[in-house]
Protein backbone atom coordinates (compact mmCIF):
# COMPACT_ATOMS: atom_id res chain seq x y z
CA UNK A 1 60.48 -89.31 -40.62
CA UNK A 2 56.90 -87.98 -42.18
CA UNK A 3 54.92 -90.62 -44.42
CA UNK A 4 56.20 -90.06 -47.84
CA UNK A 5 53.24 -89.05 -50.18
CA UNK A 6 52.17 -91.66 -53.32
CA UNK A 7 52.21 -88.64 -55.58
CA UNK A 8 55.85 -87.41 -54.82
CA UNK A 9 57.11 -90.95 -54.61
CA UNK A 10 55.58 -91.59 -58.31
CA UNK A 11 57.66 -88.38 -59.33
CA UNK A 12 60.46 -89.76 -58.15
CA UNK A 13 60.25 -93.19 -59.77
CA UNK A 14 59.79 -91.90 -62.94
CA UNK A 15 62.84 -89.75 -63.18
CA UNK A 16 65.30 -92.05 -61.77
CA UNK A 17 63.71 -94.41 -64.62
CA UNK A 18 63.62 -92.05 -67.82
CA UNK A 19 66.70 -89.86 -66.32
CA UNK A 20 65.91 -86.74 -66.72
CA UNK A 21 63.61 -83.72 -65.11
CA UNK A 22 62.48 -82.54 -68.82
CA UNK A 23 61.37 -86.06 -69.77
CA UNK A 24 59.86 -86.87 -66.41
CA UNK A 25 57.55 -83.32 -66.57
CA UNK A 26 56.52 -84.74 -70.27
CA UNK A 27 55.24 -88.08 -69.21
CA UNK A 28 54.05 -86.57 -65.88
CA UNK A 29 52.02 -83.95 -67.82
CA UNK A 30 53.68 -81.16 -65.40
CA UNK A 31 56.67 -78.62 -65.49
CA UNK A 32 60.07 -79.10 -64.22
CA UNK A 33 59.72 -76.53 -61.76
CA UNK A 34 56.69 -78.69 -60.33
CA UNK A 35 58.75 -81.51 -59.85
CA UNK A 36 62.28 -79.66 -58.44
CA UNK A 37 59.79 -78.79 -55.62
CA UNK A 38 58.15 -82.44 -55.41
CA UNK A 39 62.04 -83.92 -55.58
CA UNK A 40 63.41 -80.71 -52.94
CA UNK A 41 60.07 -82.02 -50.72
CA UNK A 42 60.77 -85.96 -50.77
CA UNK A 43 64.36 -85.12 -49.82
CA UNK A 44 63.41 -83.09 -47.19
CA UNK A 45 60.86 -85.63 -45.56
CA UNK A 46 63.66 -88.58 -46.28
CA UNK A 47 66.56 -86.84 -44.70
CA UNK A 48 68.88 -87.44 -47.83
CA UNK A 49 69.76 -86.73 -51.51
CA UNK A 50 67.64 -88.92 -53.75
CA UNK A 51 68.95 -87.26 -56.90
CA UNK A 52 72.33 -85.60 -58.42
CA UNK A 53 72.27 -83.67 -61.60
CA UNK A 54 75.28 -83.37 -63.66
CA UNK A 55 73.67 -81.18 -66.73
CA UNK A 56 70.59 -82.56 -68.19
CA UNK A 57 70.72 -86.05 -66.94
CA UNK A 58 69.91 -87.13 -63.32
CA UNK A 59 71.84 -89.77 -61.19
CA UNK A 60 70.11 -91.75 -58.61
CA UNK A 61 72.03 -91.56 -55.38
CA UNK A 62 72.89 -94.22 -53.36
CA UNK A 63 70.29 -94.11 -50.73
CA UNK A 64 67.87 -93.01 -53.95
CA UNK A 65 68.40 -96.77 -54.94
CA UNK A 66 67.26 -97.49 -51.65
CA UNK A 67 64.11 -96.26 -52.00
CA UNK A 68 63.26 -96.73 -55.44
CA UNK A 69 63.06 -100.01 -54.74
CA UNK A 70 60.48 -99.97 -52.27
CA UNK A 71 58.59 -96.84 -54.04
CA UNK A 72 58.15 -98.87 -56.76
CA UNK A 73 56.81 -101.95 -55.18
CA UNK A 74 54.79 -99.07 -53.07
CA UNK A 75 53.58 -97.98 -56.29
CA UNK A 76 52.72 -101.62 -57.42
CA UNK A 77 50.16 -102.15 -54.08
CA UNK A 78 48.63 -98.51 -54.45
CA UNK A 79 47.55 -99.12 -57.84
CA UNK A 80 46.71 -102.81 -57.11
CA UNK A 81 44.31 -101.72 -54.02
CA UNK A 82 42.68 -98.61 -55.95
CA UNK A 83 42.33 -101.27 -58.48
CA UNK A 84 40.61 -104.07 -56.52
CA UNK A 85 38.43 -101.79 -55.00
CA UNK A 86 36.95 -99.88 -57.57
CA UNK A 87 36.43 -102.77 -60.43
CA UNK A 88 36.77 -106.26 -58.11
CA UNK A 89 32.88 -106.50 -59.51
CA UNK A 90 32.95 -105.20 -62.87
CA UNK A 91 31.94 -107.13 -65.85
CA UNK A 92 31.72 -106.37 -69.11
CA UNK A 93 33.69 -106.42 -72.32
CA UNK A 94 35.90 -103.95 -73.81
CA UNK A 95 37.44 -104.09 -77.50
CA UNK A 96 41.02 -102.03 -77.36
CA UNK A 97 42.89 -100.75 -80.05
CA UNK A 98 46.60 -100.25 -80.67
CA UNK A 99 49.34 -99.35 -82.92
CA UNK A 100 51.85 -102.24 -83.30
CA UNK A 101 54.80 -100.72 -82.36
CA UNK A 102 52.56 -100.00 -78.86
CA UNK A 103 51.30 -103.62 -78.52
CA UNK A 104 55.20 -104.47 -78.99
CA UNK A 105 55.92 -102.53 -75.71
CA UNK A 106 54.75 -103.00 -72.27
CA UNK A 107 51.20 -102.51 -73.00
CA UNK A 108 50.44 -106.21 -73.39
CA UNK A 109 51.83 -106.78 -70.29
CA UNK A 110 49.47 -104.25 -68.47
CA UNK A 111 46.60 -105.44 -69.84
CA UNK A 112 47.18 -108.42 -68.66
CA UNK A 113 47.81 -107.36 -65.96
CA UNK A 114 44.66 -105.50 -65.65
CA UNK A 115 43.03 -108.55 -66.73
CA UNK A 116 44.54 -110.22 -63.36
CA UNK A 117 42.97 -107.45 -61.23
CA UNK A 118 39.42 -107.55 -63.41
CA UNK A 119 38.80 -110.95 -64.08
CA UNK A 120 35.39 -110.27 -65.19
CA UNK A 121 36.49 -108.13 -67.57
CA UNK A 122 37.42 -109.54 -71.17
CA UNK A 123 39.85 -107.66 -72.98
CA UNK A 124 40.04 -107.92 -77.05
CA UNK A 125 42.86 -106.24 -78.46
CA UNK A 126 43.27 -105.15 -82.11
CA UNK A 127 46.49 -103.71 -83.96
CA UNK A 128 45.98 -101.18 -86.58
CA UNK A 129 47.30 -98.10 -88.16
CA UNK A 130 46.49 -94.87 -86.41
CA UNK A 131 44.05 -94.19 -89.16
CA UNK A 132 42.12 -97.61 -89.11
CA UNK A 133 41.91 -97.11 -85.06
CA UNK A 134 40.75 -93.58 -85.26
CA UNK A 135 38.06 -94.29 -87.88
CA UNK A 136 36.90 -97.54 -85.86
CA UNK A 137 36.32 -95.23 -82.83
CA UNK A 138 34.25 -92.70 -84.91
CA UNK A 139 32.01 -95.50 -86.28
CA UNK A 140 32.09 -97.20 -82.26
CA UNK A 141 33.41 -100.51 -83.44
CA UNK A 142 36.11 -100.10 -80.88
CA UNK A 143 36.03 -98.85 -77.20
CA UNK A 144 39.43 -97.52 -76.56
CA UNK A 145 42.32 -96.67 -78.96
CA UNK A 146 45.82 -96.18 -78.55
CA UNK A 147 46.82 -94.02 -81.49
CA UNK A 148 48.51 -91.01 -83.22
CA UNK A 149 46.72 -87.97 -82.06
CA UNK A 150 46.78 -86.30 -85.28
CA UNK A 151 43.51 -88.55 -86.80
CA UNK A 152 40.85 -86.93 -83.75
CA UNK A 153 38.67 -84.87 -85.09
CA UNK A 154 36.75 -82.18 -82.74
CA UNK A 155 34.15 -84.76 -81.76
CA UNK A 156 36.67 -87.24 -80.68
CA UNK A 157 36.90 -88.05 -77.14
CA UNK A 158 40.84 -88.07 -76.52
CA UNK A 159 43.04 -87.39 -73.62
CA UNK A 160 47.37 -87.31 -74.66
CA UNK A 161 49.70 -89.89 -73.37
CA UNK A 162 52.93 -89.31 -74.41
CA UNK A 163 55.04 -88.01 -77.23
CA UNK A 164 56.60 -90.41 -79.39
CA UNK A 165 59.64 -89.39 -81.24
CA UNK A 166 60.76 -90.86 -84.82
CA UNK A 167 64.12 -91.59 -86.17
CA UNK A 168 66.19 -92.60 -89.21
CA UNK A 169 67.35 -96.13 -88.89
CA UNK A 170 69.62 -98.38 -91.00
CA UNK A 171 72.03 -100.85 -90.55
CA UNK A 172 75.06 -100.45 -88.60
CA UNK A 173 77.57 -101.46 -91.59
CA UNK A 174 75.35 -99.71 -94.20
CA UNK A 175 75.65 -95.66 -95.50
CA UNK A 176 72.83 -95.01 -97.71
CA UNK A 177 73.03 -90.97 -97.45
CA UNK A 178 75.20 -90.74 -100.97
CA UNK A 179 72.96 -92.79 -102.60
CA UNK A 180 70.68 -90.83 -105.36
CA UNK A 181 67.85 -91.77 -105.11
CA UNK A 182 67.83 -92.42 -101.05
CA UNK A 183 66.42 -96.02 -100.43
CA UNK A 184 63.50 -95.64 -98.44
CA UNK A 185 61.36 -98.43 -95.88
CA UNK A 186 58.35 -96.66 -94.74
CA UNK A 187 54.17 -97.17 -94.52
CA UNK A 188 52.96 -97.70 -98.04
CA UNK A 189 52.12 -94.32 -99.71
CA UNK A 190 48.53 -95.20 -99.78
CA UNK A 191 48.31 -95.81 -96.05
CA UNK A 192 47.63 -92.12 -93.98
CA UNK A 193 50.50 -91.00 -92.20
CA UNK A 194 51.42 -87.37 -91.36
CA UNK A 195 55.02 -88.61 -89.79
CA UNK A 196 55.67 -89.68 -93.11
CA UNK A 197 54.26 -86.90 -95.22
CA UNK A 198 55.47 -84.42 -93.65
CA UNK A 199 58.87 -85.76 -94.36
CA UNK A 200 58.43 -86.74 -97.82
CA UNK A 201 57.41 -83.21 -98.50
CA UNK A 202 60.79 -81.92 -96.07
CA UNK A 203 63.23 -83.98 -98.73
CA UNK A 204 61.12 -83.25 -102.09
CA UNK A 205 61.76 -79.53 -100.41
CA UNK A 206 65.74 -80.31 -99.77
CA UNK A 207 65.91 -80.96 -103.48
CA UNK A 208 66.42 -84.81 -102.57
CA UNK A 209 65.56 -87.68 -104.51
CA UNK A 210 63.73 -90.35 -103.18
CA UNK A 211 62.48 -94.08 -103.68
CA UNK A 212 60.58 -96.75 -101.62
CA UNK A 213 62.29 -99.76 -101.81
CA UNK A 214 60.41 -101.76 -99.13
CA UNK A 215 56.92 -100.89 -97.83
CA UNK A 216 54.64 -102.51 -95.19
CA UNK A 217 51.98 -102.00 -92.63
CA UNK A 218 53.87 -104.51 -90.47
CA UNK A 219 55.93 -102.80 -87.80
CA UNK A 220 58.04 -106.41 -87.77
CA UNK A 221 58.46 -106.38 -91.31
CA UNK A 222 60.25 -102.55 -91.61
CA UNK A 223 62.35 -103.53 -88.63
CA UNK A 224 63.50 -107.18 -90.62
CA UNK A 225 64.28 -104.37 -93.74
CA UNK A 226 66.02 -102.61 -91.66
CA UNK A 227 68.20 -105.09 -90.15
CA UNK A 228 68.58 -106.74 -93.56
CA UNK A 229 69.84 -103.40 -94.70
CA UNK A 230 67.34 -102.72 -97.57
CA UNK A 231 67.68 -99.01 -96.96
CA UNK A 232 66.99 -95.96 -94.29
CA UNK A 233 64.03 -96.85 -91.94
CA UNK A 234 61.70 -93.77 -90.02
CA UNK A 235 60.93 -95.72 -87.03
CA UNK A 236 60.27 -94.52 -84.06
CA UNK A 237 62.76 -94.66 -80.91
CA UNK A 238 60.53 -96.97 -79.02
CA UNK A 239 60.03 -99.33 -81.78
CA UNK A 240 64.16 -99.71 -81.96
CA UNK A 241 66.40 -103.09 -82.01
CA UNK A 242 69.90 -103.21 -80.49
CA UNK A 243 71.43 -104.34 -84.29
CA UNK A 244 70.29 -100.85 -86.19
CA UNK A 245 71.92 -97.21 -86.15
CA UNK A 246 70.39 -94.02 -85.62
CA UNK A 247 71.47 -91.68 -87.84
CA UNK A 248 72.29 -88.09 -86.38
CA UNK A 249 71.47 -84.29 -87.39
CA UNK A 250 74.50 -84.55 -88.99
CA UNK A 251 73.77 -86.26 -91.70
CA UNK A 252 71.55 -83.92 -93.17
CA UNK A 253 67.90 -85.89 -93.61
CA UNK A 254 65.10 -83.77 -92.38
CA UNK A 255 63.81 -84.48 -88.55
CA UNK A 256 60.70 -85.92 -88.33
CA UNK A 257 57.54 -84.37 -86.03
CA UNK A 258 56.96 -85.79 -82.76
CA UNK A 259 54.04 -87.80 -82.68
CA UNK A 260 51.49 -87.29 -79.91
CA UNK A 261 49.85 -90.79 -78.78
CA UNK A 262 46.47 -90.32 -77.08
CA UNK A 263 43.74 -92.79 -75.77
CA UNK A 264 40.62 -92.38 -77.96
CA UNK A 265 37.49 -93.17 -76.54
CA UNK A 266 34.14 -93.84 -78.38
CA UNK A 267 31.01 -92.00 -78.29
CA UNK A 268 29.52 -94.81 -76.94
CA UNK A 269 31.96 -96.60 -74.87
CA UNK A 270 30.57 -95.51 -71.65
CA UNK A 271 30.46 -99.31 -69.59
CA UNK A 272 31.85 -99.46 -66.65
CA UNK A 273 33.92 -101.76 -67.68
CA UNK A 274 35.30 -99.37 -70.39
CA UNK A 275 35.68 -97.03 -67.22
CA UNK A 276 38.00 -98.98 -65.40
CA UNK A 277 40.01 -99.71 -68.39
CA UNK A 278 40.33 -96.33 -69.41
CA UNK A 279 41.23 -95.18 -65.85
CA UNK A 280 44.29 -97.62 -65.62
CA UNK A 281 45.50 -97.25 -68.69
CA UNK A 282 45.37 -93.63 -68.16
CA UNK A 283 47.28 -93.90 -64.65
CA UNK A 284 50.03 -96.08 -66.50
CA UNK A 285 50.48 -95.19 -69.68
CA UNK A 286 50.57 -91.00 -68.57
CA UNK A 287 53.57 -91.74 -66.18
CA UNK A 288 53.08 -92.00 -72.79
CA UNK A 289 43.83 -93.70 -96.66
CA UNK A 290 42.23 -91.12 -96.88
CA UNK A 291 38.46 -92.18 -97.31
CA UNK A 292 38.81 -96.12 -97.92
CA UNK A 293 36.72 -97.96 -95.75
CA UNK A 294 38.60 -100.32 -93.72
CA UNK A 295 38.47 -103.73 -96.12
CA UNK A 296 40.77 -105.85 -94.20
CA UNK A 297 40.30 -107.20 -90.72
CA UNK A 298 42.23 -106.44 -87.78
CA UNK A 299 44.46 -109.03 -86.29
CA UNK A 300 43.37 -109.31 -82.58
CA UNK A 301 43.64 -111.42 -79.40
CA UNK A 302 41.64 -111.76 -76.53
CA UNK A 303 42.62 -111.20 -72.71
CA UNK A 304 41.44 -112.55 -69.59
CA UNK A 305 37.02 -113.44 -69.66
């Protein structure tokens, strides 16, 4: 049996995980054709099936559980030796930003574990909107971002992550869709958001009437309004608790636009510290009002130093 390449075995990994080729090529940032011939090539140098399609979704063989368990812990080392290597003597200190319903995922978790591997790098992370993050990177108060895509202006150093799609939500025992007005929990109107907008102006255009009966910044606090069943939520699919109900096409509400999530990096965010953040986050994370001047201050926390 031939060495089995890091590249094919990452493919690999991250379809068995998401479960399909179409969703793979999206976080992998390549087409499914490119990774048919990746998954035909590990097969061949393994001597068995990995995968089994049935439709759209993918099924991970038998002997493809076999080796996605070491791939992944093969994975694991790679990235922890290209790691070590290149930022063992790094210093510095990096200020990160992030949406909430990001810093709710698994990104805490790699930056700490990032702060394991650089442990002369201090980490500051700060939650925002999309449009407090993006406007912090203009004016260089922040070093990286995690944000909305839609905020970057021309001058804006970003490279894409991953799409993030939005939903309706509401409670399971709850049917708000013959209610006139519909009972809205979104971002307060004053806040910039294009997800939101954009699907204001799709209902205003449906003919139906609307009201906001619960508005916050806090990611935490739409999801409690939610589950308290205050009214239809536009969350997105990441950002989802077991005890709420999607609502399907079906039911008539306009979709909402994918949002594109990027990693902004300031104009003058050029440490080398910043480097080696931006690298690994890049390497993980890629497998993913108006004018008023930003009067309140972020909520942050520090990692690692």
């Amino acid at each position: 049996m031939n060495d089995l390449p890091v590249d094919l075995l990452r493919s690999f990994v991250t379809i068995a995980e998401v479960g399909s080729f179409s969703r793979a090529a999206e976080q992998l940032y390549r087409t499914q054709p490119a990774l048919s011939l990746q998954i035909k090539r590990l097969e061949e140098m393994a001597g068995v099936r990995l995968l089994e399609r049935s439709g759209r979704q993918v099924r991970v063989t038998e002997a493809g559980q076999v080796l996605l368990t070491y791939a992944r812990r093969i994975l694991d080392l790679h990235e922890e030796a290209l790691a070590r290597l290149s930022a063992v003597d790094t210093e510095g200190a990096v200020r990160v930003g992030v949406l909430e319903e990001v810093a709710l995922g698994p990104l805490v978790d790699l930056l700490t574990k990032f702060g394991r591997l650089c442990t002369k790098i201090q980490i500051e992370l700060v939650v925002a909107t999309s449009w407090d993050l993006a406007r912090a990177i203009r004016e260089n108060r922040l070093g990286l971002a995690v944000a909305n895509r839609a905020y970057a202006t021309d001058e804006t150093d970003v490279q894409p992550l991953w799409q993030e799609e939005y939903v309706w939500a509401t409670h399971p025992d709850y049917d708000f869709l013959d209610e006139d007005p519909l009972p809205l929990i979104l971002d307060p109107l004053d806040c910039p958001w294009n997800v939101r907008d954009r699907v204001l102006a799709a209902l205003d255009a449906q003919g139906r009437a609307w009201r906001i009966v619960f508005s916050s910044l806090s990611l935490s606090a739409q999801q409690a309004a939610v589950r308290a069943g205050l009214g239809l939520g536009l969350l997105a699919r990441s950002a989802l608790t077991p005890d709420v109900r999607v609502l399907p096409p079906e039911a008539g509400l306009p979709a909402a636009p994918t949002a594109e999530i990027a990693l902004y990096r300031a104009a003058n965010a050029t440490s080398p510290a910043c480097e080696r953040l931006a690298e690994f986050l890049l390497t993980h994370l890629c497998a993913a009002p108006g004018t008023t001047p930003l009067d309140t201050p972020f909520r942050s926390l520090t990692i690692g130093g």
